[in-house]
PDB file of N, CA and C in Angstrom:
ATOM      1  N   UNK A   1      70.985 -34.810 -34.523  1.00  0.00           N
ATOM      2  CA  UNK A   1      71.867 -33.992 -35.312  1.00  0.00           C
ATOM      3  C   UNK A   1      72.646 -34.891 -36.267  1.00  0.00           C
ATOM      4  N   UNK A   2      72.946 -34.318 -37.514  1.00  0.00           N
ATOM      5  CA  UNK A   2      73.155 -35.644 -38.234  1.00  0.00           C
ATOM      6  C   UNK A   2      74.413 -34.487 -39.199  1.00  0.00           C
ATOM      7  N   UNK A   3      75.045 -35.175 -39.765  1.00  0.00           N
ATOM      8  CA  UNK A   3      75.934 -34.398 -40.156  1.00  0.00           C
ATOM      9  C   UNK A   3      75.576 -34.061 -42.216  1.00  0.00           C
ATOM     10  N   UNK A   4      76.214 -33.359 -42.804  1.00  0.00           N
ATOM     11  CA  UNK A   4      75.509 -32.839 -44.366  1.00  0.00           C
ATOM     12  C   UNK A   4      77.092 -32.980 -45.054  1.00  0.00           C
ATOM     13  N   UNK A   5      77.450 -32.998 -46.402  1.00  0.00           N
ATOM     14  CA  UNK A   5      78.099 -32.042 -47.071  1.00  0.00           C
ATOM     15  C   UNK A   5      78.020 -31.521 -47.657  1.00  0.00           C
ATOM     16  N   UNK A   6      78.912 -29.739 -47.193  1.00  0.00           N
ATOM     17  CA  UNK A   6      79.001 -28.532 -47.929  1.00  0.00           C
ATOM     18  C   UNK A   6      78.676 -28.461 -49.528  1.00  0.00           C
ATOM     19  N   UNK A   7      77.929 -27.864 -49.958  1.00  0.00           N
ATOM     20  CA  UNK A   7      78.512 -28.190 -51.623  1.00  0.00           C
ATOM     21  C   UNK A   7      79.553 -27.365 -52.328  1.00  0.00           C
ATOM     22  N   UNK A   8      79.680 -26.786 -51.426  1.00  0.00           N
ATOM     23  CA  UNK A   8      80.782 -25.377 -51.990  1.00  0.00           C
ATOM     24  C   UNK A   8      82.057 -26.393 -51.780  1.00  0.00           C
ATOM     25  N   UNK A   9      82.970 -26.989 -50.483  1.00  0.00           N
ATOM     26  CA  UNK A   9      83.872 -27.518 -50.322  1.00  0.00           C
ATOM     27  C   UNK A   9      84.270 -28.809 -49.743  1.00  0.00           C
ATOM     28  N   UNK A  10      82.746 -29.260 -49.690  1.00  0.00           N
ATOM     29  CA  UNK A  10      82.485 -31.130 -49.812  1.00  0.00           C
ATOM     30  C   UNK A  10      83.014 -31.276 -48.200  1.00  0.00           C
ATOM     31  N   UNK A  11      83.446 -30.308 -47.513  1.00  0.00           N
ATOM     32  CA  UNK A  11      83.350 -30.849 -45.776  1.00  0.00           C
ATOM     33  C   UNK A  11      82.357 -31.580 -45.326  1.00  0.00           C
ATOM     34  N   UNK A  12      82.429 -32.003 -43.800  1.00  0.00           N
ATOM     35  CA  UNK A  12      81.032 -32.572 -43.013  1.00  0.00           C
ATOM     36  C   UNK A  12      80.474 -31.137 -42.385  1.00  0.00           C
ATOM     37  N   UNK A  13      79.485 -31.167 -42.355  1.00  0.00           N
ATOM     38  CA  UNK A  13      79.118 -30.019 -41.737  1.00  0.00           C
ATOM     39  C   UNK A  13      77.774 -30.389 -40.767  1.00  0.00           C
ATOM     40  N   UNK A  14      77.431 -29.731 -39.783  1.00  0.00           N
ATOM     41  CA  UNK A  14      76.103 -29.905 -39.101  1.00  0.00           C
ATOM     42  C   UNK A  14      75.242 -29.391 -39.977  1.00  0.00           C
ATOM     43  N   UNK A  15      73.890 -30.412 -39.651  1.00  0.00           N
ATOM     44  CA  UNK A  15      72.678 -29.891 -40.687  1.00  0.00           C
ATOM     45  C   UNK A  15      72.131 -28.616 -40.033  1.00  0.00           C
ATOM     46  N   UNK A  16      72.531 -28.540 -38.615  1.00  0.00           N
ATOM     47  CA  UNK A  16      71.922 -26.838 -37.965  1.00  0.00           C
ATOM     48  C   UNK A  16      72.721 -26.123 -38.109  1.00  0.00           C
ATOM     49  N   UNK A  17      73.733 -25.632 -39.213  1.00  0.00           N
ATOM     50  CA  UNK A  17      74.961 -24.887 -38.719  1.00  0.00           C
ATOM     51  C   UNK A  17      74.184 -24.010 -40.448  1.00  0.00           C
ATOM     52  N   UNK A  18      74.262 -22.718 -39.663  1.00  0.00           N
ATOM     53  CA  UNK A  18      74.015 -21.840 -41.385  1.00  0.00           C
ATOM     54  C   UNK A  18      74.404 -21.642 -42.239  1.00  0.00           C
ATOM     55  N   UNK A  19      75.548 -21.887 -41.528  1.00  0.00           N
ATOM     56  CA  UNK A  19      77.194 -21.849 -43.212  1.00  0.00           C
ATOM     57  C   UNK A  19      78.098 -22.697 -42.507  1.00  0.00           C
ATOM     58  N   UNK A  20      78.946 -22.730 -43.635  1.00  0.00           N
ATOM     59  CA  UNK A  20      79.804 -24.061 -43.336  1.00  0.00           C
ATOM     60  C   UNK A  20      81.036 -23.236 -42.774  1.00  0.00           C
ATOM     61  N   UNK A  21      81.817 -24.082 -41.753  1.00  0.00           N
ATOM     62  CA  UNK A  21      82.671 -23.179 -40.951  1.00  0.00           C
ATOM     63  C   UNK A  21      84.232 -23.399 -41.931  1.00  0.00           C
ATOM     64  N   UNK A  22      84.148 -24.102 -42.483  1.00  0.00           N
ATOM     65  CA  UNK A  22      85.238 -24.028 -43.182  1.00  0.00           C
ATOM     66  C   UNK A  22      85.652 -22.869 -44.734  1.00  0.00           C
ATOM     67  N   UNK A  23      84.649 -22.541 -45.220  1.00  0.00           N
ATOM     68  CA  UNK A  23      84.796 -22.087 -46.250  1.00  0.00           C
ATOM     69  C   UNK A  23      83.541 -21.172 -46.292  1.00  0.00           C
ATOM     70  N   UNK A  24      82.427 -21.012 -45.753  1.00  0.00           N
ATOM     71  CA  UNK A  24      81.356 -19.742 -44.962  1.00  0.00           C
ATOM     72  C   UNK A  24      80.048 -19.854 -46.155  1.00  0.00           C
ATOM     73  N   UNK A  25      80.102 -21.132 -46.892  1.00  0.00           N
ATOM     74  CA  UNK A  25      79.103 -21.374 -47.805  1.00  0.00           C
ATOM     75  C   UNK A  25      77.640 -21.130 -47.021  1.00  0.00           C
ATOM     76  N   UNK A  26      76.958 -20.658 -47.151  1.00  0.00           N
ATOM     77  CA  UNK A  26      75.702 -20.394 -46.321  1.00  0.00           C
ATOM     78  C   UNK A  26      75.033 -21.507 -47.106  1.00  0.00           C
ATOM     79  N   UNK A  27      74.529 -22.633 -45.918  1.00  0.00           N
ATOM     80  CA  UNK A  27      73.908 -23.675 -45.728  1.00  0.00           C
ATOM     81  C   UNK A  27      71.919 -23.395 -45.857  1.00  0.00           C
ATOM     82  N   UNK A  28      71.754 -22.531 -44.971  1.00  0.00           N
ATOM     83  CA  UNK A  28      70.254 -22.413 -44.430  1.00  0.00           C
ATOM     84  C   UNK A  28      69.708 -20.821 -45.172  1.00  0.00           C
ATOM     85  N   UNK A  29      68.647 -21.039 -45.802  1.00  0.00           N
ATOM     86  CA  UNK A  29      67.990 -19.794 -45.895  1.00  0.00           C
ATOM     87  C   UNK A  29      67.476 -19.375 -44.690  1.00  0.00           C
ATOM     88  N   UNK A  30      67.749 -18.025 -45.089  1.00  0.00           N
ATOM     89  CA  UNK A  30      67.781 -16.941 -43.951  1.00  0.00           C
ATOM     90  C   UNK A  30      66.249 -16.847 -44.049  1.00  0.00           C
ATOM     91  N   UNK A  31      65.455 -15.696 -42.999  1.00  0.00           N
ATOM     92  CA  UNK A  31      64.072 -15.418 -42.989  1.00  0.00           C
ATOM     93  C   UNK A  31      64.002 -15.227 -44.276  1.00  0.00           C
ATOM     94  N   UNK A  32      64.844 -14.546 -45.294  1.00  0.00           N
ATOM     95  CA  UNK A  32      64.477 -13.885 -46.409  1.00  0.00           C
ATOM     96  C   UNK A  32      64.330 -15.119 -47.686  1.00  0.00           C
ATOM     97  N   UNK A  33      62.787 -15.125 -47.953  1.00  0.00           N
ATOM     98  CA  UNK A  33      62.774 -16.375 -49.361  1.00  0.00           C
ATOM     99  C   UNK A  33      63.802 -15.827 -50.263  1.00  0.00           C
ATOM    100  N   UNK A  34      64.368 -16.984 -51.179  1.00  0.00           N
ATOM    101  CA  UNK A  34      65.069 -16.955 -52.220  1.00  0.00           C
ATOM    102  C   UNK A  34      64.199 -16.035 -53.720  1.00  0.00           C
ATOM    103  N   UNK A  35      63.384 -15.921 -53.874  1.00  0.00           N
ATOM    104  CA  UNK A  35      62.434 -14.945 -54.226  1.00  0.00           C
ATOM    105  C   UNK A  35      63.135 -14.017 -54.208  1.00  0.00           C
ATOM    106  N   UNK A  36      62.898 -13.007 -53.102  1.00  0.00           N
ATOM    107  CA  UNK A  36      63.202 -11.387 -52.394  1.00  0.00           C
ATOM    108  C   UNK A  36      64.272 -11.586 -53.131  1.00  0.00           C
ATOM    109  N   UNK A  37      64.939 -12.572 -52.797  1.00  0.00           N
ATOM    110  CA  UNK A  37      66.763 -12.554 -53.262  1.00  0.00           C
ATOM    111  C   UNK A  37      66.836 -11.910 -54.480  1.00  0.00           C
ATOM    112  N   UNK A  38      66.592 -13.134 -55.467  1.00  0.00           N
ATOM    113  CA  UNK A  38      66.411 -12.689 -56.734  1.00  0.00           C
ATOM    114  C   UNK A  38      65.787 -10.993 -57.314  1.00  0.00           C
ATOM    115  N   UNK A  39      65.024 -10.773 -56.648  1.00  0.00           N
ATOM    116  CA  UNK A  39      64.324  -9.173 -56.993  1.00  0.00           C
ATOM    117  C   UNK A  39      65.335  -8.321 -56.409  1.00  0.00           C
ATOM    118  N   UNK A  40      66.039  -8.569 -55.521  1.00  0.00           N
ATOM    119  CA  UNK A  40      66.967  -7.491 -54.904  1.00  0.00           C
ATOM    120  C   UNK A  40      67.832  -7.697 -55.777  1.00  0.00           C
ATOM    121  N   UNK A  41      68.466  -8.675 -56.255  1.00  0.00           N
ATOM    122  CA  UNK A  41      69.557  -8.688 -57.284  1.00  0.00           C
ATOM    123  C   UNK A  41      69.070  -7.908 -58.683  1.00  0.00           C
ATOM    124  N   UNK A  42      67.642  -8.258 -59.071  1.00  0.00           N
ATOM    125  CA  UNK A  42      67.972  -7.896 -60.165  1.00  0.00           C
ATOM    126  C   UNK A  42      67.539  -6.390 -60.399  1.00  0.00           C
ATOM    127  N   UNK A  43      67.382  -5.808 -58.978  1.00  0.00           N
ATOM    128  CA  UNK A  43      67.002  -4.740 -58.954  1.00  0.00           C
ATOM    129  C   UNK A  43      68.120  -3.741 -58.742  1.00  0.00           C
ATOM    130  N   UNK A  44      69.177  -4.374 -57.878  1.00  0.00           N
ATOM    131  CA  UNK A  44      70.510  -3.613 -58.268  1.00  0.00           C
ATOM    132  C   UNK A  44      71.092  -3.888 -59.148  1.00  0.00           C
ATOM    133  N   UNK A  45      71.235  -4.535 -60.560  1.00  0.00           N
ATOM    134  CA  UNK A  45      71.602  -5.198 -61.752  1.00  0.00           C
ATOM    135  C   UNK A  45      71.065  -3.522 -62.793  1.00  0.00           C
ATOM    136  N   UNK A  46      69.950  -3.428 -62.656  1.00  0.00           N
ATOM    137  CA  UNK A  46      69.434  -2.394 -63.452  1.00  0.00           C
ATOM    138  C   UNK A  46      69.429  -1.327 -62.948  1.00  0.00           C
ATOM    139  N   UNK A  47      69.996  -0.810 -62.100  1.00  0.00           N
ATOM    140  CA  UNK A  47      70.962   0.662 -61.757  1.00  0.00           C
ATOM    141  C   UNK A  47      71.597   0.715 -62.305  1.00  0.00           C
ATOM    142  N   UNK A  48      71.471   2.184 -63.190  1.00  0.00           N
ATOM    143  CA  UNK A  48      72.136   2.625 -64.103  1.00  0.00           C
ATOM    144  C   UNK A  48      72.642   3.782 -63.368  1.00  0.00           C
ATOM    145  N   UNK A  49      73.980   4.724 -63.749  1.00  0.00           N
ATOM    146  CA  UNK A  49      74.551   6.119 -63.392  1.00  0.00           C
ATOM    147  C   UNK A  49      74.027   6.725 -64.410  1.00  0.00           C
ATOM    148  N   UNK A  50      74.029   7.908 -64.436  1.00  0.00           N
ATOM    149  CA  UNK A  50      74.315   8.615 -65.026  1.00  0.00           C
ATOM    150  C   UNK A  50      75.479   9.411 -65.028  1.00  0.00           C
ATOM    151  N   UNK A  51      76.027   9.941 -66.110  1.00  0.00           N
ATOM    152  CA  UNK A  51      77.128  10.970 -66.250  1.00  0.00           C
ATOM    153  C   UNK A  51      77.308  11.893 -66.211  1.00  0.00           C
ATOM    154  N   UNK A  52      78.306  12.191 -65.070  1.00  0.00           N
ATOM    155  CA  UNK A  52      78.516  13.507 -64.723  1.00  0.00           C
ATOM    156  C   UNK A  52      78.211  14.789 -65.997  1.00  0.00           C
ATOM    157  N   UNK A  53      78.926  14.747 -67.343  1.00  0.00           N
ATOM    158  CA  UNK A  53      78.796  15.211 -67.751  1.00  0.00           C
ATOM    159  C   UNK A  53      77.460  15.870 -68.295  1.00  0.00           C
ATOM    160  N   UNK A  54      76.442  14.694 -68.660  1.00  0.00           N
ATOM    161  CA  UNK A  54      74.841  14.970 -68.648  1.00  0.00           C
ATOM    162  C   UNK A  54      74.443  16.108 -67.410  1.00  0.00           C
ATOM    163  N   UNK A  55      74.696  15.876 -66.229  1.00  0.00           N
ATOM    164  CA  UNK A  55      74.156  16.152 -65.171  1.00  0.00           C
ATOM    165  C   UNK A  55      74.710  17.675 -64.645  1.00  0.00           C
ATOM    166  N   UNK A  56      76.113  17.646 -65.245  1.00  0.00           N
ATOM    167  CA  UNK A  56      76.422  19.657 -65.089  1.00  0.00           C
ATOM    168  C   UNK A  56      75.254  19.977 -66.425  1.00  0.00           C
ATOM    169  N   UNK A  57      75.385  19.481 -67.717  1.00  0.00           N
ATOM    170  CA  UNK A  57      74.864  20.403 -68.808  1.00  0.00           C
ATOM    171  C   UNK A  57      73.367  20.620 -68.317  1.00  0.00           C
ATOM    172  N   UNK A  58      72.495  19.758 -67.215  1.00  0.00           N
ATOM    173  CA  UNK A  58      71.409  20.157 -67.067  1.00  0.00           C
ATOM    174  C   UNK A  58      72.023  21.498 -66.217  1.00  0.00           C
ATOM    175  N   UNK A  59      72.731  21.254 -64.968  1.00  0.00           N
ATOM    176  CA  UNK A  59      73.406  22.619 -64.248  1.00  0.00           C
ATOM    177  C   UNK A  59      73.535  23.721 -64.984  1.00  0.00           C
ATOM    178  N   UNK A  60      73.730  23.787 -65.841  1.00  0.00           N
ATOM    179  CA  UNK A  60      74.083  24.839 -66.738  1.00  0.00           C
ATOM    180  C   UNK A  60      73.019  25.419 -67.247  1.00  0.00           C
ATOM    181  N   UNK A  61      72.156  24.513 -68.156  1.00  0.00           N
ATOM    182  CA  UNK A  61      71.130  24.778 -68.998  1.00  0.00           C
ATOM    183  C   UNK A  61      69.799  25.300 -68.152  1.00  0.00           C
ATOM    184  N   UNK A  62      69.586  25.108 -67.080  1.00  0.00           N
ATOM    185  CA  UNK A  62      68.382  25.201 -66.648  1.00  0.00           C
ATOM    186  C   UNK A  62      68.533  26.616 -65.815  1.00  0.00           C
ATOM    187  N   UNK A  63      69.229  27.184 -65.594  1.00  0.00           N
ATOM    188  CA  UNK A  63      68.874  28.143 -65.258  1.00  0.00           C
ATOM    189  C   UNK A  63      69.694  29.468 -66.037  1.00  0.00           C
ATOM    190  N   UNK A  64      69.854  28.864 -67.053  1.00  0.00           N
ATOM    191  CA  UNK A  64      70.006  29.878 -68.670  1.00  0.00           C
ATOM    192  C   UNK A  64      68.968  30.100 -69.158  1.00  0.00           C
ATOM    193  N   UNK A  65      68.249  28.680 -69.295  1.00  0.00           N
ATOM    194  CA  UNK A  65      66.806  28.470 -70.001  1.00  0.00           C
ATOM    195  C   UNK A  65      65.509  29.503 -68.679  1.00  0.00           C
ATOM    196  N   UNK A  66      65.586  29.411 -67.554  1.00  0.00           N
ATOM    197  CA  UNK A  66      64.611  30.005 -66.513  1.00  0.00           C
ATOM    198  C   UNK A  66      65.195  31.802 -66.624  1.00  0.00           C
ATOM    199  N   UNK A  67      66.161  32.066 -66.559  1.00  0.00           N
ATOM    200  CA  UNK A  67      66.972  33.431 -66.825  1.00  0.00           C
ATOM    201  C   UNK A  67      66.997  33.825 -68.029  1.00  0.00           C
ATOM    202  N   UNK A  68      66.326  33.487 -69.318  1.00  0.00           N
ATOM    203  CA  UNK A  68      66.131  33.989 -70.208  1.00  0.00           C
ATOM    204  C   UNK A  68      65.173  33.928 -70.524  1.00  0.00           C
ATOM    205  N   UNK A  69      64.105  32.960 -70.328  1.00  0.00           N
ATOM    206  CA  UNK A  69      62.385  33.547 -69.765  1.00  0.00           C
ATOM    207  C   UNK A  69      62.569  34.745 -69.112  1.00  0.00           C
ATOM    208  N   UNK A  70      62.712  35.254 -67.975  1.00  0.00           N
ATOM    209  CA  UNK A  70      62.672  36.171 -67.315  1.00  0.00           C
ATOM    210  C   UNK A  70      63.176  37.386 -67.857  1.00  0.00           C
ATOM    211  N   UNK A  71      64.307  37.530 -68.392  1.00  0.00           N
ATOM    212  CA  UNK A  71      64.576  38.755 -69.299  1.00  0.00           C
ATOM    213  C   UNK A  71      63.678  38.591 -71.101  1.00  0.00           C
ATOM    214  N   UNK A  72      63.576  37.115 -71.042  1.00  0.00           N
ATOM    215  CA  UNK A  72      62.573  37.978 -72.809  1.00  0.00           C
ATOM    216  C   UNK A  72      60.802  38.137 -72.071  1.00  0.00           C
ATOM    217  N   UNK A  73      60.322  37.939 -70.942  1.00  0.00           N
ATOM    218  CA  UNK A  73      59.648  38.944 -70.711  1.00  0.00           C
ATOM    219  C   UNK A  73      59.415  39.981 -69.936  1.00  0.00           C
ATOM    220  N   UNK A  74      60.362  40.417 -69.435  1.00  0.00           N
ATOM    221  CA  UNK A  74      60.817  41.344 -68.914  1.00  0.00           C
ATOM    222  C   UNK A  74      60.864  42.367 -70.036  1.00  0.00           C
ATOM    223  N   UNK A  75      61.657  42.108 -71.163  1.00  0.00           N
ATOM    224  CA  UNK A  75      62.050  43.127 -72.194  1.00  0.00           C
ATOM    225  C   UNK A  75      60.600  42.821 -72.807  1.00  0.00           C
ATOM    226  N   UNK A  76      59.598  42.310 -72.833  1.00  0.00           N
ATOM    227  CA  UNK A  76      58.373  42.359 -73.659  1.00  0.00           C
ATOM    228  C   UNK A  76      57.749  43.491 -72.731  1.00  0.00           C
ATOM    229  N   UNK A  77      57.764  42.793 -71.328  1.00  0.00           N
ATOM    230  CA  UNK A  77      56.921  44.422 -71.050  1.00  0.00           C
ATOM    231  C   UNK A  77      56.998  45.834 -71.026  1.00  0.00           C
ATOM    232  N   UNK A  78      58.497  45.953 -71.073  1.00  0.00           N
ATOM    233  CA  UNK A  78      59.424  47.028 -71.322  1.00  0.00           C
ATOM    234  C   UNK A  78      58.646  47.665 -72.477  1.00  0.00           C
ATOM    235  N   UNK A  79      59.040  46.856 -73.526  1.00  0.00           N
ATOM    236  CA  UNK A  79      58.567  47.120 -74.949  1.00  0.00           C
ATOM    237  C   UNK A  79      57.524  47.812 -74.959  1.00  0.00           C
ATOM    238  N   UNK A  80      56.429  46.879 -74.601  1.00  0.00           N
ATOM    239  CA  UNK A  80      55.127  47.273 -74.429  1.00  0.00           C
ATOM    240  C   UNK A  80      54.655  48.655 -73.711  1.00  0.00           C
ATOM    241  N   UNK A  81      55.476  48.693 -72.622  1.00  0.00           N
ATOM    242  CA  UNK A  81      54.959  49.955 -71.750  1.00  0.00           C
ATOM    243  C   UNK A  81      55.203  51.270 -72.560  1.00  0.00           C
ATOM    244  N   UNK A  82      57.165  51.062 -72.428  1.00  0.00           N
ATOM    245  CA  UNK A  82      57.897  52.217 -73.229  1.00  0.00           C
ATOM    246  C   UNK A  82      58.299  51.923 -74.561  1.00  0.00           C
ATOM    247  N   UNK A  83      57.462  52.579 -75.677  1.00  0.00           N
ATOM    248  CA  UNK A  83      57.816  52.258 -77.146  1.00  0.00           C
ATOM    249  C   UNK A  83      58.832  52.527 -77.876  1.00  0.00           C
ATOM    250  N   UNK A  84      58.996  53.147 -77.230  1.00  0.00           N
ATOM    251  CA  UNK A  84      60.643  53.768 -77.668  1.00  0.00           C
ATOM    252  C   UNK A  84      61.717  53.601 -76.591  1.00  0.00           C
ATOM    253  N   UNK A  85      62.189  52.563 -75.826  1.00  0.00           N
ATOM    254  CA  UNK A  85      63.388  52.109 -74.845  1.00  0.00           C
ATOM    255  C   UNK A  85      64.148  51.084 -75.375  1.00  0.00           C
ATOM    256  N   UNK A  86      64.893  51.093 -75.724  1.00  0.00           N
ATOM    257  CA  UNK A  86      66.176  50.101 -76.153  1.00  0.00           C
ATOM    258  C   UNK A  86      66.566  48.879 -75.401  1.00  0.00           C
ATOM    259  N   UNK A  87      66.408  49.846 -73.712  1.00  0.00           N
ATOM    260  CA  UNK A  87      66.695  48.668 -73.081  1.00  0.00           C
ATOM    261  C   UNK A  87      65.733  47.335 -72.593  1.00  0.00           C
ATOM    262  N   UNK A  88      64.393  47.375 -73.535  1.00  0.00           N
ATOM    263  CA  UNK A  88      63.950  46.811 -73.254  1.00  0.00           C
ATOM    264  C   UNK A  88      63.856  45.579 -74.700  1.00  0.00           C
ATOM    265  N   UNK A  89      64.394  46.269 -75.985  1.00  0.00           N
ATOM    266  CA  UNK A  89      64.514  45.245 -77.015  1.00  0.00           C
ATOM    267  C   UNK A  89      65.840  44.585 -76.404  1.00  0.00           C
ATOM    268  N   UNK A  90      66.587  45.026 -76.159  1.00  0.00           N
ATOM    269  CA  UNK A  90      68.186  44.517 -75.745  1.00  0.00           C
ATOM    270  C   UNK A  90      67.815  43.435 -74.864  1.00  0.00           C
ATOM    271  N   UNK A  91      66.701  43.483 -73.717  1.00  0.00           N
ATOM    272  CA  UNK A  91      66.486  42.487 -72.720  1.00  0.00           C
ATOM    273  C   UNK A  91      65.440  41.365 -73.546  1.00  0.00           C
ATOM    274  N   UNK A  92      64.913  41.947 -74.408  1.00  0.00           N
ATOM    275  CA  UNK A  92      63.923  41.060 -75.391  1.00  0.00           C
ATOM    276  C   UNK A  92      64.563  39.758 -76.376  1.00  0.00           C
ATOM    277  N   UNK A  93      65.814  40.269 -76.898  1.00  0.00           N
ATOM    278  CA  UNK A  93      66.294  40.024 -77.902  1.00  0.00           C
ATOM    279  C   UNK A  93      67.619  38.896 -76.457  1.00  0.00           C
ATOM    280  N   UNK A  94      68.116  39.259 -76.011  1.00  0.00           N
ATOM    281  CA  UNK A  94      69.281  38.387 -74.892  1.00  0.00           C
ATOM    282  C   UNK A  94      68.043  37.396 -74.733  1.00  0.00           C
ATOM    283  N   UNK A  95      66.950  37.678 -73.717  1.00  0.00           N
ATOM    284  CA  UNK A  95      66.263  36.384 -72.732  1.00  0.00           C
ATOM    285  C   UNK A  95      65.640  35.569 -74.284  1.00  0.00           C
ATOM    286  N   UNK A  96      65.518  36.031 -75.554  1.00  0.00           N
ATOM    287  CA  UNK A  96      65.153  35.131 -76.647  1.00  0.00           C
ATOM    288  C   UNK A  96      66.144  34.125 -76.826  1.00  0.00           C
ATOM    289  N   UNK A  97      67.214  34.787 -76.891  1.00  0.00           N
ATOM    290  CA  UNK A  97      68.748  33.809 -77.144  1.00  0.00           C
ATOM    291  C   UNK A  97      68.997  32.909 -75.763  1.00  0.00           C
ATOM    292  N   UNK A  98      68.955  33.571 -74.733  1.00  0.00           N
ATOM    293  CA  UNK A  98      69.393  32.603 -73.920  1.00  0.00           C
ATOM    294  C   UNK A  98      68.460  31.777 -73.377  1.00  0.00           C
ATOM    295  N   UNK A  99      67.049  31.897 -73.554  1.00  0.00           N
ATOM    296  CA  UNK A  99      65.925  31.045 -73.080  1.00  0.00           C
ATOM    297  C   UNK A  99      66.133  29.546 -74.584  1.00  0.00           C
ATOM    298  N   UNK A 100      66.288  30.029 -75.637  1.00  0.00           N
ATOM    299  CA  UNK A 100      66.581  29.312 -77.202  1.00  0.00           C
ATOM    300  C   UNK A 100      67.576  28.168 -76.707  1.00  0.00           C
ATOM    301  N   UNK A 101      68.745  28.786 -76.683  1.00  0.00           N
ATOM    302  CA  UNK A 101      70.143  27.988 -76.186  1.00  0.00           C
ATOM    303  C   UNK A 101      70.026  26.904 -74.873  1.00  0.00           C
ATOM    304  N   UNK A 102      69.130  27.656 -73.638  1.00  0.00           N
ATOM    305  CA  UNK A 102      68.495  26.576 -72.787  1.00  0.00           C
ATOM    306  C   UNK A 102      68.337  25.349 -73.016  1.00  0.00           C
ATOM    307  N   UNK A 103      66.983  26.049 -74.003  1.00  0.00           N
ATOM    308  CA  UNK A 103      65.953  24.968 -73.992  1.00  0.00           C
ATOM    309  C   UNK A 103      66.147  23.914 -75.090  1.00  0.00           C
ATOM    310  N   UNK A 104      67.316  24.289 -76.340  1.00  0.00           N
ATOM    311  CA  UNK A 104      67.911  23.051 -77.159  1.00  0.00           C
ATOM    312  C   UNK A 104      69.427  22.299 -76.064  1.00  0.00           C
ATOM    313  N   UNK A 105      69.993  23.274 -74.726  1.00  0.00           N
ATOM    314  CA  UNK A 105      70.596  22.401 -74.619  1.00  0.00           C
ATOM    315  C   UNK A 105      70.116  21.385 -73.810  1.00  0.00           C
ATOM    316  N   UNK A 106      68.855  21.655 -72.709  1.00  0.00           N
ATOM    317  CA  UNK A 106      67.975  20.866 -71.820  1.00  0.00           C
ATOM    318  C   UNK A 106      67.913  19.552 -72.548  1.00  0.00           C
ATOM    319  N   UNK A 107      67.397  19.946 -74.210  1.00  0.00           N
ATOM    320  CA  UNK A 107      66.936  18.926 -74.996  1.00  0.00           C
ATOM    321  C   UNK A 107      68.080  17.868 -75.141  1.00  0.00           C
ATOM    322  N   UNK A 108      69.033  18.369 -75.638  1.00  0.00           N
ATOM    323  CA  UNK A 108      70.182  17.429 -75.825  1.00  0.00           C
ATOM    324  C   UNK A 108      70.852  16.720 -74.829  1.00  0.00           C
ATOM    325  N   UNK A 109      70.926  17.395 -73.263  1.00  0.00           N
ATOM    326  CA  UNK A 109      71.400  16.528 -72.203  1.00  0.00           C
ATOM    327  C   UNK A 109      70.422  15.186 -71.516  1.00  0.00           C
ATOM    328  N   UNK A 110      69.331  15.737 -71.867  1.00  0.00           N
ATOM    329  CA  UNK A 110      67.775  15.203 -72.171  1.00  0.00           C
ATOM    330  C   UNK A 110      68.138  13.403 -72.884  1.00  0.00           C
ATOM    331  N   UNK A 111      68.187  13.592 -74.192  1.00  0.00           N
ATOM    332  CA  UNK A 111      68.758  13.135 -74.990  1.00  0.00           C
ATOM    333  C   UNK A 111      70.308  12.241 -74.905  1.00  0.00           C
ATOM    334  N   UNK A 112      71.122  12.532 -74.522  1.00  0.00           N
ATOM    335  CA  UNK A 112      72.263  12.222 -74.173  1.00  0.00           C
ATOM    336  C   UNK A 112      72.239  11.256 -72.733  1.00  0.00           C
ATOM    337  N   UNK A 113      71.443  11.493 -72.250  1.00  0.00           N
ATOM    338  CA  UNK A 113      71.646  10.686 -70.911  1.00  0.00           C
ATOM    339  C   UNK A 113      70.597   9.690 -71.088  1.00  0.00           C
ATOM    340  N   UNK A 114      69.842   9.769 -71.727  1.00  0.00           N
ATOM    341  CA  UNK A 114      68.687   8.731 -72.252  1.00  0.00           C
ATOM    342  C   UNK A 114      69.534   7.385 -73.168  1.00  0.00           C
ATOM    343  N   UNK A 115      70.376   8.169 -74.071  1.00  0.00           N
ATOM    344  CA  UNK A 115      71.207   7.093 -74.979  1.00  0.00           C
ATOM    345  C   UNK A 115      71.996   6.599 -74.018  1.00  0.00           C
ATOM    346  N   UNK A 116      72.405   7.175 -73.267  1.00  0.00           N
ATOM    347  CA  UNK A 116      73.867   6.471 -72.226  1.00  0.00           C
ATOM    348  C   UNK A 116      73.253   5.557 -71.874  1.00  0.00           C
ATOM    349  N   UNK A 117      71.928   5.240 -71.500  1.00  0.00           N
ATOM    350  CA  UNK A 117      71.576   4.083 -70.476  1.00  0.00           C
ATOM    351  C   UNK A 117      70.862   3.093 -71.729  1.00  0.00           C
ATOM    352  N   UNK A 118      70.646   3.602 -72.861  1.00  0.00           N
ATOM    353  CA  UNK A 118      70.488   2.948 -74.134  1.00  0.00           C
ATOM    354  C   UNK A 118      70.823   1.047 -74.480  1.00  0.00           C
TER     355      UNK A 118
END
């Protein structure tokens, strides 16, 4: 057994000791190569969040955009069946607008959270 010094705080330290007891500099690689190390670092380095705000407007948008599919064809078959029912242009003409409004705001939160991590 022969004694080392720390490089973190220039003590004596044992060459079998894994970290230095004075200041906890880890002396000995662990099972894990210095390799792994590096990839785990730089793999939590490039975690990105996203923003809340992005992440309601999909909340919002996506089931405006799925609920207005469903009423503009809903009001198409309406249309189609009964040629003369109102309430089926009224459901034609809403699920057009709100499937529209969806699907540009999908696009833009789409968009927006793509630049954030930009």
């Amino acid at each position: 057994m022969s004694l080392v010094k720390c490089p973190e705080c220039q003590s004596e330290v044992s060459d079998r000791a894994s970290s230095c007891p004075k200041c906890g500099f880890p002396l000995k690689e662990s099972a894990v190569s210095s390799k792994e190390k590096i990839v785990t670092v730089n793999k939590a380095e490039n975690i990105e969040l996203t923003s809340k705000k992005w992440k309601i407007m999909k909340l919002v948008f996506w089931p405006m955009f799925i609920i207005g599919l469903i009423l503009f064809f809903n009001g198409f078959m309406v249309m189609m069946i009964e040629k003369e029912n109102e309430s089926g242009v009224i459901k034609f003409a809403i699920g057009s607008l709100m499937s529209f409004v969806g699907f540009i705001g999908l696009i833009v939160s789409k968009f927006g959270s793509w630049w954030q991590h930009r």
